[in-house]
N, C-alpha and C. Protein backbone atom coordinates (compact mmCIF):
# COMPACT_ATOMS: atom_id res chain seq x y z
N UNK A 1 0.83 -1.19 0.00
CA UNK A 1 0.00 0.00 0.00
C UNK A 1 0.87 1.25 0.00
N UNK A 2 0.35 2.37 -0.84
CA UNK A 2 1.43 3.30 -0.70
C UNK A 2 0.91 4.57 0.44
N UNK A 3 1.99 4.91 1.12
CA UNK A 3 1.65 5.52 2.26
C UNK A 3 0.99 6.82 1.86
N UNK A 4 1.18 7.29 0.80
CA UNK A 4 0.41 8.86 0.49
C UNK A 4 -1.09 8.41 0.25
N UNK A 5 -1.32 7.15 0.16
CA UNK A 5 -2.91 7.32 -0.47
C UNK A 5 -3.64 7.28 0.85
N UNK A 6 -3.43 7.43 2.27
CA UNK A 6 -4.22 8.05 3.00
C UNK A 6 -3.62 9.44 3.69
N UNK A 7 -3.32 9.92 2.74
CA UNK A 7 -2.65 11.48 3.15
C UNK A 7 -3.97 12.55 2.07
N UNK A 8 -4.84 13.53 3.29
CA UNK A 8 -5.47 14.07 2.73
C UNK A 8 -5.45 15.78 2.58
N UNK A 9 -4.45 16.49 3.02
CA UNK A 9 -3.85 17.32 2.53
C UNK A 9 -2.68 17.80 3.16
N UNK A 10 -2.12 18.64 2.74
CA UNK A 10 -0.29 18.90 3.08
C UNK A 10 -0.12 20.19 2.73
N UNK A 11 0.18 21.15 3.76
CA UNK A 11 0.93 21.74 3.52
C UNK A 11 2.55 22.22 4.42
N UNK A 12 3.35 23.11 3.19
CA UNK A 12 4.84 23.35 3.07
C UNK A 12 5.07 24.62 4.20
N UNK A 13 5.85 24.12 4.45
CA UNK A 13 6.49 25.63 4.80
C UNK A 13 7.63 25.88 4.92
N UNK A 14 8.22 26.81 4.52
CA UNK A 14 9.96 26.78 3.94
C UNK A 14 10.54 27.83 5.14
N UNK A 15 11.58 27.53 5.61
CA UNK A 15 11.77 28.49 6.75
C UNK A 15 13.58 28.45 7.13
N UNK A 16 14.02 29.38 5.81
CA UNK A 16 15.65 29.61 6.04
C UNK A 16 16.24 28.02 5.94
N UNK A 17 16.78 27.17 6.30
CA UNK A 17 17.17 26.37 6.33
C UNK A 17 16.31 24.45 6.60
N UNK A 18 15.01 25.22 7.06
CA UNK A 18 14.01 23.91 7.27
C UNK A 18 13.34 23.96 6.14
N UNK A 19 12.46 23.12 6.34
CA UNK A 19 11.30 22.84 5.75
C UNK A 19 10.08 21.90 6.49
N UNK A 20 9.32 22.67 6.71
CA UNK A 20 7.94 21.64 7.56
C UNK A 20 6.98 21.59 6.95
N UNK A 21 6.55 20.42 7.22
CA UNK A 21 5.56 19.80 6.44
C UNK A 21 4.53 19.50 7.32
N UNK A 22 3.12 20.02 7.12
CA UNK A 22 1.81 19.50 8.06
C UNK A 22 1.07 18.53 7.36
N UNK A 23 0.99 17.40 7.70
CA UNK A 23 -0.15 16.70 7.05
C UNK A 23 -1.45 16.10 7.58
N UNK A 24 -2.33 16.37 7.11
CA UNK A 24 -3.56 15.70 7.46
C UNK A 24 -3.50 13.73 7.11
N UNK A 25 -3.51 13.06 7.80
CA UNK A 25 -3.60 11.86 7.07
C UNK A 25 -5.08 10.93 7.82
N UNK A 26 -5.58 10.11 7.28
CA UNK A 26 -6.33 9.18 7.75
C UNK A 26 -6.35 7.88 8.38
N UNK A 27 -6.48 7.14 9.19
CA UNK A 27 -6.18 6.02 9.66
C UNK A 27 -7.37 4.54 8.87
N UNK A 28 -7.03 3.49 8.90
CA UNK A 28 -7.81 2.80 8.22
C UNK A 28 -9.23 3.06 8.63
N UNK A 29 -9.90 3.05 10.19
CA UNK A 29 -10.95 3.32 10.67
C UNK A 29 -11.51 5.04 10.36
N UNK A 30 -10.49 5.48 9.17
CA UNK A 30 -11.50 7.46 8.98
C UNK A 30 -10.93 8.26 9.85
N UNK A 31 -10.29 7.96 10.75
CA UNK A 31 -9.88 8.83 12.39
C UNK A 31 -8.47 9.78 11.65
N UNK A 32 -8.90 10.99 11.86
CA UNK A 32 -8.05 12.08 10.70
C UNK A 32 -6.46 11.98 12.06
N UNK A 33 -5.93 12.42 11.14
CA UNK A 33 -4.59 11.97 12.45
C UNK A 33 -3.37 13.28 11.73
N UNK A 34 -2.19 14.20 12.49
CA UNK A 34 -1.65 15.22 11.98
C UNK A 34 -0.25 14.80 12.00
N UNK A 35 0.60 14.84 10.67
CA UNK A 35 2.19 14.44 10.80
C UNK A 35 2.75 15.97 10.76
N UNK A 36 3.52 15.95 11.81
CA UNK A 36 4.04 17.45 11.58
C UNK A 36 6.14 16.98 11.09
N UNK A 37 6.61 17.29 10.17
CA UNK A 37 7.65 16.69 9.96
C UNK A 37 8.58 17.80 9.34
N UNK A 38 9.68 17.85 9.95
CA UNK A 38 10.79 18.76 10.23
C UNK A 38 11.73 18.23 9.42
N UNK A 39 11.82 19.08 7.93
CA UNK A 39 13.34 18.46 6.92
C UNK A 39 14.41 19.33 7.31
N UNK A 40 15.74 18.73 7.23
CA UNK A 40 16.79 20.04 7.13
C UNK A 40 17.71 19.22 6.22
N UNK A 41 18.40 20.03 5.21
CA UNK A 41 19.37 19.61 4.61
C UNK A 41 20.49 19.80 5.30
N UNK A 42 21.44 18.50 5.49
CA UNK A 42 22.32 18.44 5.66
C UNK A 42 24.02 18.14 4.78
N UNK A 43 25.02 18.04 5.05
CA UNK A 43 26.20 18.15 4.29
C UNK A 43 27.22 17.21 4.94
N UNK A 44 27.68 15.84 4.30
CA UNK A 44 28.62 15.42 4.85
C UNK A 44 29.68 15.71 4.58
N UNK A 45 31.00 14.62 5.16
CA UNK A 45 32.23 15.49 4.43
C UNK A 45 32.53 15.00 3.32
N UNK A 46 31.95 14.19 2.84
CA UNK A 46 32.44 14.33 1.38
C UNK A 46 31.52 15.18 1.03
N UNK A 47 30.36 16.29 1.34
CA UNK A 47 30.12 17.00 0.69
C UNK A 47 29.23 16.50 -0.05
N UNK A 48 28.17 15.60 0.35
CA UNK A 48 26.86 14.52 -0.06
C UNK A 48 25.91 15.70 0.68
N UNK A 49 24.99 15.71 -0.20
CA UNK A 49 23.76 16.53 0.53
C UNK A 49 23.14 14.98 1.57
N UNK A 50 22.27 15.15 2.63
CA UNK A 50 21.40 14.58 3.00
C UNK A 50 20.05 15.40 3.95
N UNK A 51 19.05 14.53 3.98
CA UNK A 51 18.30 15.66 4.75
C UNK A 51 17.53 14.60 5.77
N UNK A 52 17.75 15.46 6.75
CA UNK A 52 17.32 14.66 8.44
C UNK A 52 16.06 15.27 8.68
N UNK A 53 15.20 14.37 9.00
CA UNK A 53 13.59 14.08 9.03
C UNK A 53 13.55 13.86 10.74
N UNK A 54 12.74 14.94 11.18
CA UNK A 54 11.86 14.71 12.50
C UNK A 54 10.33 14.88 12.42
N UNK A 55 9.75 13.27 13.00
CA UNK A 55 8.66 13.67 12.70
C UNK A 55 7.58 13.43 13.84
N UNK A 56 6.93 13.89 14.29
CA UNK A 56 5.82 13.87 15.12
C UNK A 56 4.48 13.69 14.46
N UNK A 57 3.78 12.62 15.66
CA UNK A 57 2.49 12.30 15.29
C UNK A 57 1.38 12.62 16.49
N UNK A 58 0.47 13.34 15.78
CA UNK A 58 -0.61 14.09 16.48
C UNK A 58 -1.63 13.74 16.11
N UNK A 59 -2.80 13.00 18.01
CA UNK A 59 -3.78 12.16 17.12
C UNK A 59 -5.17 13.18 17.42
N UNK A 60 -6.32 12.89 16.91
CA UNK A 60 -7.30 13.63 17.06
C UNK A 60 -7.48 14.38 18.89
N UNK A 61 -7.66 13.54 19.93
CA UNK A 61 -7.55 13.08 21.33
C UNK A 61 -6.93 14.36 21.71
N UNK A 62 -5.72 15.08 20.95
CA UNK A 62 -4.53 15.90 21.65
C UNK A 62 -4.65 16.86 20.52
N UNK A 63 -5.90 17.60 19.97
CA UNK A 63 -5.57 18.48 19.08
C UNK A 63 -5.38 19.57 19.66
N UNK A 64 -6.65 19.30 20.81
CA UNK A 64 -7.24 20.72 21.36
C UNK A 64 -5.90 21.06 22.46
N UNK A 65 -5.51 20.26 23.19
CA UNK A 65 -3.84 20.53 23.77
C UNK A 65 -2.98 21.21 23.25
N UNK A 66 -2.76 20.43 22.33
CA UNK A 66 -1.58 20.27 21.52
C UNK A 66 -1.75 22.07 20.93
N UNK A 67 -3.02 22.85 20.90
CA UNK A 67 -3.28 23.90 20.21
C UNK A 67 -3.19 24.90 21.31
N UNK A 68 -3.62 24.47 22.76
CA UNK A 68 -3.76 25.12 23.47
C UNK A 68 -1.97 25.53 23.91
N UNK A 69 -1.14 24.47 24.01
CA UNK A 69 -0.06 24.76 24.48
C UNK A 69 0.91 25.64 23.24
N UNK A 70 0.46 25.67 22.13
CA UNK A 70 0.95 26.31 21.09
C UNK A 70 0.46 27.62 21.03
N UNK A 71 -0.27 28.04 21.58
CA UNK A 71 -0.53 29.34 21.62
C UNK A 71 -0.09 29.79 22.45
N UNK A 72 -0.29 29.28 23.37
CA UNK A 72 0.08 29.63 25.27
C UNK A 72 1.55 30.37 24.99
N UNK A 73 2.32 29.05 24.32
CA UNK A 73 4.02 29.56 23.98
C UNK A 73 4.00 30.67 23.20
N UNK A 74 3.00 30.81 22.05
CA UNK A 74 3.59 31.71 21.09
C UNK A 74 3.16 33.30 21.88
N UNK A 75 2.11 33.08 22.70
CA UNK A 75 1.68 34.23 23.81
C UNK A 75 2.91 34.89 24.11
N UNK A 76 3.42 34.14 24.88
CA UNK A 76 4.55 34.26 26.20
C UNK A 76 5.75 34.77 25.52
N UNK A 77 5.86 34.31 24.14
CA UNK A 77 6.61 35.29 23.23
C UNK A 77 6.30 36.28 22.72
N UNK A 78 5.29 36.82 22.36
CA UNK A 78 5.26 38.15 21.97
C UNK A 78 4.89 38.93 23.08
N UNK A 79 4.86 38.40 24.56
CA UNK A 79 5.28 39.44 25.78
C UNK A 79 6.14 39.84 25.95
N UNK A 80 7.06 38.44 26.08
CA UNK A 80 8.74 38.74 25.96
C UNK A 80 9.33 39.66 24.85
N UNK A 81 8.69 39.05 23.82
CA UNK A 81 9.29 40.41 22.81
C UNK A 81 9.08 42.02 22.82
N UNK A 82 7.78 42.24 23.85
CA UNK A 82 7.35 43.71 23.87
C UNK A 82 7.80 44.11 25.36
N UNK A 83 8.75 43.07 26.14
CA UNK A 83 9.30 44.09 27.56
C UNK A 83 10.64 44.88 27.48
């Protein structure tokens, strides 16, 4: 089975040296489920590109968390940024 055919949308985001990727995907039972996945290109010494993949999985259960603590942080930074 190929793993994109329960991937139901994606988006990019390019950021200086990353690249993240959000995806919506589905589980066999319909249950929508979120891959959040962190590329960076890397450089060995011979000078081989490679790119290192972190990826996290976020299930329906932990959206509302997972949203709440993401704001909370991004809060607490734009306080910090205005003292």
């Amino acid at each position: 089975m190929n793993n994109d055919q329960n991937e139901i949308y994606s988006k990019v985001v390019r950021a200086g040296k990353r690249t993240y990727f959000f995806d919506i995907k589905t589980t066999k039972s319909n249950d929508l489920y979120i891959t959040l996945t962190e590329s960076k290109k890397t450089f060995g010494e011979d000078g081989d590109g490679n790119y290192q993949k972190h990826k996290i999985f976020l299930y329906k259960e932990d959206f509302e968390k997972f949203r709440e603590g993401l704001d909370d942080v991004l809060t607490k930074i734009e306080e910090l940024k205005n003292q």
